[in-house]
C-alpha atoms as a PDB file:
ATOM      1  CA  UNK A   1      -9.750 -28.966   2.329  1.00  0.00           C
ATOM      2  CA  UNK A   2      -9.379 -26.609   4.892  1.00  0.00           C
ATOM      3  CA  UNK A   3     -10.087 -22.674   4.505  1.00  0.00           C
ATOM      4  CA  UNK A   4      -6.911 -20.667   3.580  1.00  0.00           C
ATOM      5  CA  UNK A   5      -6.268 -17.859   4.684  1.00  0.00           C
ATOM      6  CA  UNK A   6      -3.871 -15.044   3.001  1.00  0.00           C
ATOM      7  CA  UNK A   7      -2.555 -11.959   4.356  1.00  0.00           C
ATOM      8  CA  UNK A   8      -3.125  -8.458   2.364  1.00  0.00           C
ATOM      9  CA  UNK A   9      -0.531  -6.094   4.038  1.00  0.00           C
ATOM     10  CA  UNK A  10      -0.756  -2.039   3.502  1.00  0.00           C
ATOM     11  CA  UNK A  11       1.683  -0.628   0.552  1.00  0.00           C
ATOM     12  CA  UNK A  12       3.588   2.600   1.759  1.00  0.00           C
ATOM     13  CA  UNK A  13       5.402   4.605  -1.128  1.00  0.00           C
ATOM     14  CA  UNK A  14       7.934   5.889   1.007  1.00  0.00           C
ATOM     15  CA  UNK A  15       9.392   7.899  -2.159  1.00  0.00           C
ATOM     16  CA  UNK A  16       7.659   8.172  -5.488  1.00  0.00           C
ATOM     17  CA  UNK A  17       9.492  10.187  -8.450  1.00  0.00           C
ATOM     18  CA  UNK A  18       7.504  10.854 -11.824  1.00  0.00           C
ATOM     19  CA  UNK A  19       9.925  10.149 -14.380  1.00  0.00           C
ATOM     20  CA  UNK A  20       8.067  10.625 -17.263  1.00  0.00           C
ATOM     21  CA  UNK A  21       5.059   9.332 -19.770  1.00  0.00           C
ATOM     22  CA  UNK A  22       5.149   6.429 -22.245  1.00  0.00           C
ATOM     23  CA  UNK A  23       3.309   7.546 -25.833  1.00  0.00           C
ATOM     24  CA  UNK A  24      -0.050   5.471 -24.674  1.00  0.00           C
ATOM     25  CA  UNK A  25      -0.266   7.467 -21.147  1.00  0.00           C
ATOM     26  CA  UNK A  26       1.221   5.444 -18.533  1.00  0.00           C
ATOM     27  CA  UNK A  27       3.366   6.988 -16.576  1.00  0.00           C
ATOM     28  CA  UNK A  28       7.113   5.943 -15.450  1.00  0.00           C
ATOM     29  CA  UNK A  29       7.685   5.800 -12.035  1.00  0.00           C
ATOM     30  CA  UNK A  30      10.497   5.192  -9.691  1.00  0.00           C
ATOM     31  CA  UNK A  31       9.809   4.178  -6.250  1.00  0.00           C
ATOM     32  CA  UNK A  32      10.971   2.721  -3.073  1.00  0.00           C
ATOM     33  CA  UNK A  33       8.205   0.742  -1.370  1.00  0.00           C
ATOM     34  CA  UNK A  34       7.851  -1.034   1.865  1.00  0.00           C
ATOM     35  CA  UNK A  35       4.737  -3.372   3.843  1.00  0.00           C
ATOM     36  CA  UNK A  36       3.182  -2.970   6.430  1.00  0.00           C
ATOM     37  CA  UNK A  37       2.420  -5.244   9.112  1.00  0.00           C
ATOM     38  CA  UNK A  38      -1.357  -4.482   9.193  1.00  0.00           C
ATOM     39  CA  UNK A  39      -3.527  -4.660   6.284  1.00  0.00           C
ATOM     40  CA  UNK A  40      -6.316  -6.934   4.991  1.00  0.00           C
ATOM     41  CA  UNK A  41      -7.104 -10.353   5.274  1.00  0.00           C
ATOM     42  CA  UNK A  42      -8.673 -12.960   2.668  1.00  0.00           C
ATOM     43  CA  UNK A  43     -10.198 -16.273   3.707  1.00  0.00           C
ATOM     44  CA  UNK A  44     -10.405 -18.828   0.896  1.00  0.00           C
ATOM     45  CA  UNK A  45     -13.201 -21.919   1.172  1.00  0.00           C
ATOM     46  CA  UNK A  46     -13.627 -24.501  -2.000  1.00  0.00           C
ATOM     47  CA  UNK A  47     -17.266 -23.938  -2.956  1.00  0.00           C
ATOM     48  CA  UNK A  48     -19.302 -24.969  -6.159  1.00  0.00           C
ATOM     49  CA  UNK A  49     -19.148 -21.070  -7.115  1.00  0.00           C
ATOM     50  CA  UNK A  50     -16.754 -17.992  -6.665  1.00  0.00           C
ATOM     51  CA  UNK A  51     -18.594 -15.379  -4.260  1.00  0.00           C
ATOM     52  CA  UNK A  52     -17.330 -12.725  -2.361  1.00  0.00           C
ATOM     53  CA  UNK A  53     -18.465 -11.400   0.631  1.00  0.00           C
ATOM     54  CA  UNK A  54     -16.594  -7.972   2.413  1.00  0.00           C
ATOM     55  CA  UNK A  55     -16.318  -7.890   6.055  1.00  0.00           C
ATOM     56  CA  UNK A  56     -14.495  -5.376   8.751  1.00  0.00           C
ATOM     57  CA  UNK A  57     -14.466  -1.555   9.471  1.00  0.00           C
ATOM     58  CA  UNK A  58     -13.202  -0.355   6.569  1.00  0.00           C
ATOM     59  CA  UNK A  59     -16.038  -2.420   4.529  1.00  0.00           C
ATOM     60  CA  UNK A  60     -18.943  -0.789   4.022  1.00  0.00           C
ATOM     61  CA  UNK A  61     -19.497   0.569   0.162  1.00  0.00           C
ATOM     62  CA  UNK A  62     -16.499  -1.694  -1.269  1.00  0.00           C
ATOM     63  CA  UNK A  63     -18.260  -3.578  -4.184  1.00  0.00           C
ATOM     64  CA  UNK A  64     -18.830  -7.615  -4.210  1.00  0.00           C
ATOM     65  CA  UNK A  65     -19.731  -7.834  -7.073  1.00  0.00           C
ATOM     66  CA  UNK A  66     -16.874  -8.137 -10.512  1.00  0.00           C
ATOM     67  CA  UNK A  67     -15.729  -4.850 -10.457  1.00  0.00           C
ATOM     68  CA  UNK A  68     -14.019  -5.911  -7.347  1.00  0.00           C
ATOM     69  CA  UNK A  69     -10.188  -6.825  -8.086  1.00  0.00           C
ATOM     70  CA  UNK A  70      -9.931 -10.323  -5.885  1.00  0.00           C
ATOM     71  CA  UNK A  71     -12.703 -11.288  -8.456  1.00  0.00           C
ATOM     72  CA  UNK A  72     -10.893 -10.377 -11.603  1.00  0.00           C
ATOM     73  CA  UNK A  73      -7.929 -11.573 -10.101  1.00  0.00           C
ATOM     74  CA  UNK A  74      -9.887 -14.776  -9.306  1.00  0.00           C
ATOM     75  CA  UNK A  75     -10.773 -14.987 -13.310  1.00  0.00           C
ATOM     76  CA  UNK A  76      -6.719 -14.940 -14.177  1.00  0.00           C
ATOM     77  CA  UNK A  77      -6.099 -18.170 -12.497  1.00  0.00           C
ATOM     78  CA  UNK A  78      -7.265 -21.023 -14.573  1.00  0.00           C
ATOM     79  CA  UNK A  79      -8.923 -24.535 -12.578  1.00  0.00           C
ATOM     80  CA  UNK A  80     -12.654 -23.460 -12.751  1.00  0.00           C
ATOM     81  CA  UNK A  81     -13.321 -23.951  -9.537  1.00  0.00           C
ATOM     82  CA  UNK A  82     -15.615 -22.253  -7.361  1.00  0.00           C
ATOM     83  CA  UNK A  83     -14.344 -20.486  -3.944  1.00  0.00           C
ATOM     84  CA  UNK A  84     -16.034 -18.415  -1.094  1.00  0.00           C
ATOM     85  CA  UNK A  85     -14.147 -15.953  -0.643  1.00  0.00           C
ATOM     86  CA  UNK A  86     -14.575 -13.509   2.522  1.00  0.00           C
ATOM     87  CA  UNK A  87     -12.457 -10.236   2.577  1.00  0.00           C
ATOM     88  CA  UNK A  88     -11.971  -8.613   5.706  1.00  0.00           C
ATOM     89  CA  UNK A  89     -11.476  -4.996   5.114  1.00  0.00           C
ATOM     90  CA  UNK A  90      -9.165  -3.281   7.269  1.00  0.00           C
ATOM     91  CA  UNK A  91      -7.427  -0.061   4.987  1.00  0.00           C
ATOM     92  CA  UNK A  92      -9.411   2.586   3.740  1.00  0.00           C
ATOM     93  CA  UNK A  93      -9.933   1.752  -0.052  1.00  0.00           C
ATOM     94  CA  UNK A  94      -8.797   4.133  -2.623  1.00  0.00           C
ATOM     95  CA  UNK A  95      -6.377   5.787  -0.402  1.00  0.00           C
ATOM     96  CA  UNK A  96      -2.917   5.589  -1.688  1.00  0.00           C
ATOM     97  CA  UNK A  97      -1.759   2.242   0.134  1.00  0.00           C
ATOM     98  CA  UNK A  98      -2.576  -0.604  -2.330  1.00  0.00           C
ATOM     99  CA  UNK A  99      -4.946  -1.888  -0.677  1.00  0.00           C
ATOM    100  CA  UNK A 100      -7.299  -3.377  -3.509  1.00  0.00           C
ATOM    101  CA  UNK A 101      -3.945  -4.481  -5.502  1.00  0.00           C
ATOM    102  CA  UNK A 102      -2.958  -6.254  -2.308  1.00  0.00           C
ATOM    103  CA  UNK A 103      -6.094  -7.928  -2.034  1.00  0.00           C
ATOM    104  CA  UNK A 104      -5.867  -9.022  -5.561  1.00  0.00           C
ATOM    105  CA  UNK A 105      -1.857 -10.229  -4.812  1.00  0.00           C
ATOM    106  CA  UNK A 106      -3.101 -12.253  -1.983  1.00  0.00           C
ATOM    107  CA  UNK A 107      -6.516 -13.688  -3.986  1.00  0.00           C
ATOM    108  CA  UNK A 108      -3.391 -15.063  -6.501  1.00  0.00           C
ATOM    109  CA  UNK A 109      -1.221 -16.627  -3.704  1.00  0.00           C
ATOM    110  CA  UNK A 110      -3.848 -17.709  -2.343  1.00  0.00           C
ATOM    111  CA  UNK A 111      -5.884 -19.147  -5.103  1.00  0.00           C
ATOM    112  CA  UNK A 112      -2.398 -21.248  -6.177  1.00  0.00           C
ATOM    113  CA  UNK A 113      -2.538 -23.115  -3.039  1.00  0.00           C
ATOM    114  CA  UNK A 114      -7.034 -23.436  -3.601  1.00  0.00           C
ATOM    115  CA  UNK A 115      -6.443 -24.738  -7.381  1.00  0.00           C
ATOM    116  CA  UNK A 116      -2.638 -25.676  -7.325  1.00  0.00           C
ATOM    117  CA  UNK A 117      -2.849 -23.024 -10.540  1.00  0.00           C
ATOM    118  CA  UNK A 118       0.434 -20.842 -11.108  1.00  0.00           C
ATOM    119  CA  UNK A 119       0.562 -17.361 -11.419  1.00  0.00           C
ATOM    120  CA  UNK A 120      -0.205 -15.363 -14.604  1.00  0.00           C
ATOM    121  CA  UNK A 121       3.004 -14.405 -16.868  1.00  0.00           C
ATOM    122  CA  UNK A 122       2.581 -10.587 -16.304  1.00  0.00           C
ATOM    123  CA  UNK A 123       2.537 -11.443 -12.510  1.00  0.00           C
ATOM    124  CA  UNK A 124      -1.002  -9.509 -12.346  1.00  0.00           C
ATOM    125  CA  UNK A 125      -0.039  -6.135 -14.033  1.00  0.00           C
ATOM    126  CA  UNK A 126      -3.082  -6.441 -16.213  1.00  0.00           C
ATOM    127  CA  UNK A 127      -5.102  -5.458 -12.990  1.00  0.00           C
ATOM    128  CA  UNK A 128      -3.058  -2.663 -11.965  1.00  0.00           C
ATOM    129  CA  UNK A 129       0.853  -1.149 -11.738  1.00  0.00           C
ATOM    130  CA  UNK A 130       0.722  -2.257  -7.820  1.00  0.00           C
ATOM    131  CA  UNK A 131      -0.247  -5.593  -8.028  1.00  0.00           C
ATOM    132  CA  UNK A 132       2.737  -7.514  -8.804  1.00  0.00           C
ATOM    133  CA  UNK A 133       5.103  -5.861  -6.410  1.00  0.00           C
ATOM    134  CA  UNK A 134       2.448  -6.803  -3.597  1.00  0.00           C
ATOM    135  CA  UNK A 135       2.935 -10.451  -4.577  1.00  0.00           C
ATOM    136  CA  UNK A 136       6.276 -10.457  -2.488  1.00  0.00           C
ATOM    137  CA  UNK A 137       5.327  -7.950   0.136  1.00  0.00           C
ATOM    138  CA  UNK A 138       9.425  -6.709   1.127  1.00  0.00           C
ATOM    139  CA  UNK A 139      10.808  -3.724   0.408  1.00  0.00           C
ATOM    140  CA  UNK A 140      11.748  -2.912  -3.168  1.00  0.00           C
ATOM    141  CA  UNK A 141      12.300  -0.008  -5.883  1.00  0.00           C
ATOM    142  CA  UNK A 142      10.011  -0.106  -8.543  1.00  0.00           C
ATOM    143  CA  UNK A 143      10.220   1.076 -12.005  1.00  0.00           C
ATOM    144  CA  UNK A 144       8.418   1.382 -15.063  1.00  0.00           C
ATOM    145  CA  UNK A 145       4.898   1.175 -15.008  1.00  0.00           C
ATOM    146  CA  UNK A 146       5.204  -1.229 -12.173  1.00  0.00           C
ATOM    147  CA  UNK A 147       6.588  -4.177 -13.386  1.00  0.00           C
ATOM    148  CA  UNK A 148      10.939  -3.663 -13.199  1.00  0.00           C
ATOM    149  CA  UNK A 149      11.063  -4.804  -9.241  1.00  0.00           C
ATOM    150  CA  UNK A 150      14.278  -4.870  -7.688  1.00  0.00           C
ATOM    151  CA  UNK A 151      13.894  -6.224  -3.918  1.00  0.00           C
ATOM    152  CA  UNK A 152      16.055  -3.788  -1.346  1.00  0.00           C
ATOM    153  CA  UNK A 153      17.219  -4.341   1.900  1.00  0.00           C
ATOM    154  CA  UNK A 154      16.068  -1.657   4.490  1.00  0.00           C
ATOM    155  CA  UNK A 155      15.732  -1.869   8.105  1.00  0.00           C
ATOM    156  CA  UNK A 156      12.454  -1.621  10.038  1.00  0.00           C
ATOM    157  CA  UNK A 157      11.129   1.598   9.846  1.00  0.00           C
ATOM    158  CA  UNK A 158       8.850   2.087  12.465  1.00  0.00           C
ATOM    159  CA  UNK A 159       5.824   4.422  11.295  1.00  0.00           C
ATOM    160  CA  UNK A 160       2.429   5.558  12.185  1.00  0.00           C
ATOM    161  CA  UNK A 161      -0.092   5.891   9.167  1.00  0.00           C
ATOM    162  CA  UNK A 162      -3.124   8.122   8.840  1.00  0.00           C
ATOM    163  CA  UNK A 163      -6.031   8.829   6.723  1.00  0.00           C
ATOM    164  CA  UNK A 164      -7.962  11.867   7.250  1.00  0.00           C
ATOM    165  CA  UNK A 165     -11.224  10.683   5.241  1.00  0.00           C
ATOM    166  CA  UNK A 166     -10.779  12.338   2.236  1.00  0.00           C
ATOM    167  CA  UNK A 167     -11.682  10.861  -1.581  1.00  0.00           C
ATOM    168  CA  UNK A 168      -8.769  11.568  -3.983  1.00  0.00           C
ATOM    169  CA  UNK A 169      -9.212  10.280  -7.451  1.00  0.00           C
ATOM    170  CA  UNK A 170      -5.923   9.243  -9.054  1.00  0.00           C
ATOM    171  CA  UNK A 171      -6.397  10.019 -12.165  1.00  0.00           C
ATOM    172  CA  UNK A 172      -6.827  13.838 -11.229  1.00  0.00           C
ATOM    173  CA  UNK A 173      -3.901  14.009  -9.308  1.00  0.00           C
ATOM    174  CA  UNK A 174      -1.458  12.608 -12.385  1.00  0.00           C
ATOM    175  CA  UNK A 175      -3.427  14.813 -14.667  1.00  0.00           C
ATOM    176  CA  UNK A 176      -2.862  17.313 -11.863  1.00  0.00           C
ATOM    177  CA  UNK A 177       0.881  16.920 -12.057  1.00  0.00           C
ATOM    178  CA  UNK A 178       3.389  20.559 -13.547  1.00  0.00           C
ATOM    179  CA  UNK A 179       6.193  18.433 -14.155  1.00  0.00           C
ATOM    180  CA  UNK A 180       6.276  14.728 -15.683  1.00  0.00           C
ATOM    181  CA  UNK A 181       9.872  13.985 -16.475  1.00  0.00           C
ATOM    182  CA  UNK A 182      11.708  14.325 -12.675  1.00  0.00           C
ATOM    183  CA  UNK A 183      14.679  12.905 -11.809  1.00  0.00           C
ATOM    184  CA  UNK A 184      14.870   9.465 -10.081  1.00  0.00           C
ATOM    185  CA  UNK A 185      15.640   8.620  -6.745  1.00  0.00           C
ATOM    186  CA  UNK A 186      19.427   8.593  -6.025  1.00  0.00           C
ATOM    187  CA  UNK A 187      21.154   5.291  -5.750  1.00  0.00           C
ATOM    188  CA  UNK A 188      19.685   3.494  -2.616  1.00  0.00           C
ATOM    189  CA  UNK A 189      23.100   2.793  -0.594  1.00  0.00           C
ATOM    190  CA  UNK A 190      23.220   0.565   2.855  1.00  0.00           C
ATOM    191  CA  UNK A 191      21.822   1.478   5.795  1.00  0.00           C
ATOM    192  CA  UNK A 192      23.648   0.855   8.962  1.00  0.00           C
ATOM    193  CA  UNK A 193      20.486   2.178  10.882  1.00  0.00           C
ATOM    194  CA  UNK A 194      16.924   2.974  11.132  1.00  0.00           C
ATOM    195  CA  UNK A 195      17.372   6.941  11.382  1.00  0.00           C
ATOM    196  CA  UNK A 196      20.560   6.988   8.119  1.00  0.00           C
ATOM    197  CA  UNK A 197      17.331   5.408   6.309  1.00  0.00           C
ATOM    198  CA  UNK A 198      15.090   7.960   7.576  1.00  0.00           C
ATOM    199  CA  UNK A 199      17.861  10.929   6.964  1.00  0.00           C
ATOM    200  CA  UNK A 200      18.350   9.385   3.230  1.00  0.00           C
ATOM    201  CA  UNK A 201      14.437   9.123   2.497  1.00  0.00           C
ATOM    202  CA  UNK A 202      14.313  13.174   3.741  1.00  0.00           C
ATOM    203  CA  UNK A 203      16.500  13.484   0.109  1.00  0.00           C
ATOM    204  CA  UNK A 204      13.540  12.150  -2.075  1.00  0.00           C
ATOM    205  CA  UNK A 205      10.306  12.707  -3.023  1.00  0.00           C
ATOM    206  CA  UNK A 206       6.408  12.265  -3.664  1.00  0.00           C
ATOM    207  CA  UNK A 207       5.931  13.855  -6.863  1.00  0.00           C
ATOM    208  CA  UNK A 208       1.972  13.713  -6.212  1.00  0.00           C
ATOM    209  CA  UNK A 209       1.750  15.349  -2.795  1.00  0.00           C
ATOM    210  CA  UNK A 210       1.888  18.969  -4.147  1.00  0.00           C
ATOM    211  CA  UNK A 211      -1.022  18.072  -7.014  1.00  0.00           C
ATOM    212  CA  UNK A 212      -3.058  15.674  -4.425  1.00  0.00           C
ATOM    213  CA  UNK A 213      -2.461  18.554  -2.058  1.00  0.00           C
ATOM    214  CA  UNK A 214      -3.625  21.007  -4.074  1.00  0.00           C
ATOM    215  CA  UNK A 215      -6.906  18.826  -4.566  1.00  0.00           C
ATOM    216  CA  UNK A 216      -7.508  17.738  -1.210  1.00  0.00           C
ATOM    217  CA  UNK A 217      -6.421  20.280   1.762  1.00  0.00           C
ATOM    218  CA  UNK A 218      -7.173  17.558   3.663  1.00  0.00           C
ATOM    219  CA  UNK A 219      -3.847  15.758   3.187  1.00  0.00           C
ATOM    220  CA  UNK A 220      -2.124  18.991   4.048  1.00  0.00           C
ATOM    221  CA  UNK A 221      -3.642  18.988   7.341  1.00  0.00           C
ATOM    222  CA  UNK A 222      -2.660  15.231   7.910  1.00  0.00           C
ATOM    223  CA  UNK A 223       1.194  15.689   7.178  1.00  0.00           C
ATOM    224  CA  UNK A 224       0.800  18.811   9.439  1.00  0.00           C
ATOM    225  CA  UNK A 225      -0.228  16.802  12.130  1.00  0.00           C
ATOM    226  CA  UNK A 226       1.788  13.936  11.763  1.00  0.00           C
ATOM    227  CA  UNK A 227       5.084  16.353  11.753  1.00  0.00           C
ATOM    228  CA  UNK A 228       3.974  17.743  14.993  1.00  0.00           C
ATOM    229  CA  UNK A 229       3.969  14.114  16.450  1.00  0.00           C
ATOM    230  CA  UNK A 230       7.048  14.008  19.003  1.00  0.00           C
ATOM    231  CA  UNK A 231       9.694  11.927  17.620  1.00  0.00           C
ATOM    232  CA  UNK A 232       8.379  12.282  13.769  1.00  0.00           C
ATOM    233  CA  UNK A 233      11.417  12.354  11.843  1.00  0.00           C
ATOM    234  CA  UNK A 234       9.878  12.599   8.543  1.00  0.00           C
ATOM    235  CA  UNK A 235       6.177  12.636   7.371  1.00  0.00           C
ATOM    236  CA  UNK A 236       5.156  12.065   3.579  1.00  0.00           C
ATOM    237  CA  UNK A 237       2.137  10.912   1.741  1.00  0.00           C
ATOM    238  CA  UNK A 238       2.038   7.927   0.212  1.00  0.00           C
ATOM    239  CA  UNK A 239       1.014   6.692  -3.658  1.00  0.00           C
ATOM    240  CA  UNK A 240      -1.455   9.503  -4.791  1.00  0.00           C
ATOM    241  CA  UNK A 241      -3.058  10.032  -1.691  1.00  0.00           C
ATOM    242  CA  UNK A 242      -4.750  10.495   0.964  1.00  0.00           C
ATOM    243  CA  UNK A 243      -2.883   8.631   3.695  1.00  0.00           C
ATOM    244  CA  UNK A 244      -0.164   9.569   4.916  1.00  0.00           C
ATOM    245  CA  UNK A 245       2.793   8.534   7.085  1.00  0.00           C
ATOM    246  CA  UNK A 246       5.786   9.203   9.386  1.00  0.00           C
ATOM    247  CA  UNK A 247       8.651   7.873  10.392  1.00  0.00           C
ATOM    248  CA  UNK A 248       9.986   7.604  13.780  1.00  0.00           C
ATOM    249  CA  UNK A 249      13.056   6.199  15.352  1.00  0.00           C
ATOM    250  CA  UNK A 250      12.215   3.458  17.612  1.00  0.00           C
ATOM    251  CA  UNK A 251       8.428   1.382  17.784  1.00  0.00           C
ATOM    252  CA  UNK A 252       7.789   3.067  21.261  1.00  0.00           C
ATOM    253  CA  UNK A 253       8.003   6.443  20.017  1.00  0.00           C
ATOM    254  CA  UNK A 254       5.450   5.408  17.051  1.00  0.00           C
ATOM    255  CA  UNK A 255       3.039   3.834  18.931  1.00  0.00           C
ATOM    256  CA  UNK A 256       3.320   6.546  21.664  1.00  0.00           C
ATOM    257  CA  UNK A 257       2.583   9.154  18.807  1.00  0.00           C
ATOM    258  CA  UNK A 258      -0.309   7.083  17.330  1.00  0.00           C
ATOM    259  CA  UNK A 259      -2.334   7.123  21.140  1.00  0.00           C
ATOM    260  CA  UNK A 260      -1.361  10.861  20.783  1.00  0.00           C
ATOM    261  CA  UNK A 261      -3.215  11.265  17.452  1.00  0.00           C
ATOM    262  CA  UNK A 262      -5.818   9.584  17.865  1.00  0.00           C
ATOM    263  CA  UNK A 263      -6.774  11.279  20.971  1.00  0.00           C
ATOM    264  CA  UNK A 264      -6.524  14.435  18.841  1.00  0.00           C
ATOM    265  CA  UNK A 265      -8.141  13.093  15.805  1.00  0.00           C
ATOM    266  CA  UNK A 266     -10.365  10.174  16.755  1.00  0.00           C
ATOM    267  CA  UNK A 267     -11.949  10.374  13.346  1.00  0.00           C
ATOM    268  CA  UNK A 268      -9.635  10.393  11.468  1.00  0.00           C
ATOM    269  CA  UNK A 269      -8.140   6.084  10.087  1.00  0.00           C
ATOM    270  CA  UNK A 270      -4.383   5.449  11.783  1.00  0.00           C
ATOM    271  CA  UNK A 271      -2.578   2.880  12.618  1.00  0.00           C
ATOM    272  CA  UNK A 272       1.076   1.975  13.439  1.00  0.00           C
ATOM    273  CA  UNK A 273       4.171  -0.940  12.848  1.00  0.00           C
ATOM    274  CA  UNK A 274       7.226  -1.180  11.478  1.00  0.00           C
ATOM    275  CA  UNK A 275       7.451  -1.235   7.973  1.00  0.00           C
ATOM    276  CA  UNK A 276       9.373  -3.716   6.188  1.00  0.00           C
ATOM    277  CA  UNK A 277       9.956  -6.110   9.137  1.00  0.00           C
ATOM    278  CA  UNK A 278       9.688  -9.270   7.732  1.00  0.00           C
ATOM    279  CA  UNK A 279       8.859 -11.191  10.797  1.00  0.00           C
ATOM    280  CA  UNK A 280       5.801  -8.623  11.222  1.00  0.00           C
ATOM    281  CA  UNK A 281       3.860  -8.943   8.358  1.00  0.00           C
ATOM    282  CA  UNK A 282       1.836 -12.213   9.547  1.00  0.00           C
ATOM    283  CA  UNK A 283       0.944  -9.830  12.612  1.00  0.00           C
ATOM    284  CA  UNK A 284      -1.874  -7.686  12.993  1.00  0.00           C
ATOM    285  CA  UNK A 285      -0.972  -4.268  14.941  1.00  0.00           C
ATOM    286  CA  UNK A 286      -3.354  -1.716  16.675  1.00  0.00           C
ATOM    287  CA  UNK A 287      -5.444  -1.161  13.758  1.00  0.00           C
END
């Protein structure tokens, strides 16, 4: 059988209320999320045993061992049959854009094609609130804890995404967080273009960017530059931090901002596409 290879695109919250906190801890959530057309990339070989080996720019320090999530998402999936598994890492890890829980989504696809298993009844929830939305990588609003997933229709939003290389541990920023019971994003209506989407996302919120702020200047210093962009419409962390993106009107204008920043800010992780554009999300862009 030939290798198979799976797709692991980049998460962007592009709103994120905190609605409030179940009696064991999780918290409720209600966001609108979209892919992006760059992101990671598994590579699936049958093999007597499962290994993992990490690959790319963004690999170094990102564990191979079972701690990593396309393991334990490996060990969901019943067959008992060995893979070698590369992942090449392209996203930062731990930086607000799914990226692990994407590479566990796509170790699932992908390991249902390897084993001809099906996927687990809670979809992957058991190895995090983002997994299971990145199993069908379009745009949707997600509630709950991560597993109410209502897919949305939302034209391409063309965006340029940065990470400015600083560590923000989740858990701080929720604990972090003055107000836990916020209101929810307002009905999502039709779009009839890119920039009514962009004008309607201005209207919502990340509830972490003022505690993830607060913990990492950093990100305050990456929205500031990303505003400053010409042609940013909007610019807004995404998930709990650190990257962060914004939003322009046309794909020329983004990618014309992104040679921009990183001229400014070579050391900082960017990148660029339109996010949720279907027809994209098989492409690599300019990462």
């Amino acid at each position: 059988m030939p290798p198979i290879e799976v797709f692991a695109p980049a998460k962007v919250n592009l709103a994120l209320h905190v609605t409030g906190r179940r009696a064991d801890g999780y918290h409720l959530l209600d966001s609108l999320v979209a892919f992006a057309p760059f992101g990671d990339h598994l590579t699936l070989a049958p093999a007597p045993v499962l290994s993992l080996t990490v690959t790319g720019p963004e690999g170094a320090g990102v564990p191979e061992g079972p701690e990593n999530l396309v393991l334990r998402a490996a060990a969901l999936l019943p067959g008992g049959q060995g893979a070698a598994i590369t992942l090449d890492k392209r996203l930062p890890p731990a930086s607000g854009i799914g990226g692990g829980s994407s590479d566990a989504a796509a170790m699932l696809r992908g390991l249902v094609l390897l084993r001809g298993a099906s996927l687990p009844e809670d979809r992957g929830l058991e190895l995090g609130a983002d997994v299971p939305m990145c199993l069908d990588p379009r745009p949707a609003r997600v509630r709950g804890i991560g597993e109410d997933i209502t897919p949305v229709t939302l034209p391409p939003l063309p965006a340029v995404l940065v990470n400015p290389r600083v560590s923000v541990p989740t858990p701080a920023v929720f604990k972090a967080l003055t107000a836990r019971d916020n209101p929810p994003m307002a009905p999502i209506p039709g779009f009839a273009s890119t920039t009514d989407c962009i004008d309607w996302l201005a209207g919502q919120r990340n509830d972490l960017e003022a505690p993830a702020k607060a913990i990492a200047p950093g990100i305050a210093a990456a929205l500031s530059a990303l505003a400053a962009l010409p042609g940013c419409r909007l610019a807004r962390m995404s998930g709990s931090g650190a990257t962060c993106f914004g939003l322009f009107a046309t794909l020329t204008e983004a990618e014309t901002a992104l040679t921009h920043l990183r001229a400014t800010r070579p050391g900082w992780w960017s990148a660029c596409g339109a996010l949720g554009d279907q027809r994209a999300l098989s492409q690599a862009r300019r990462v």
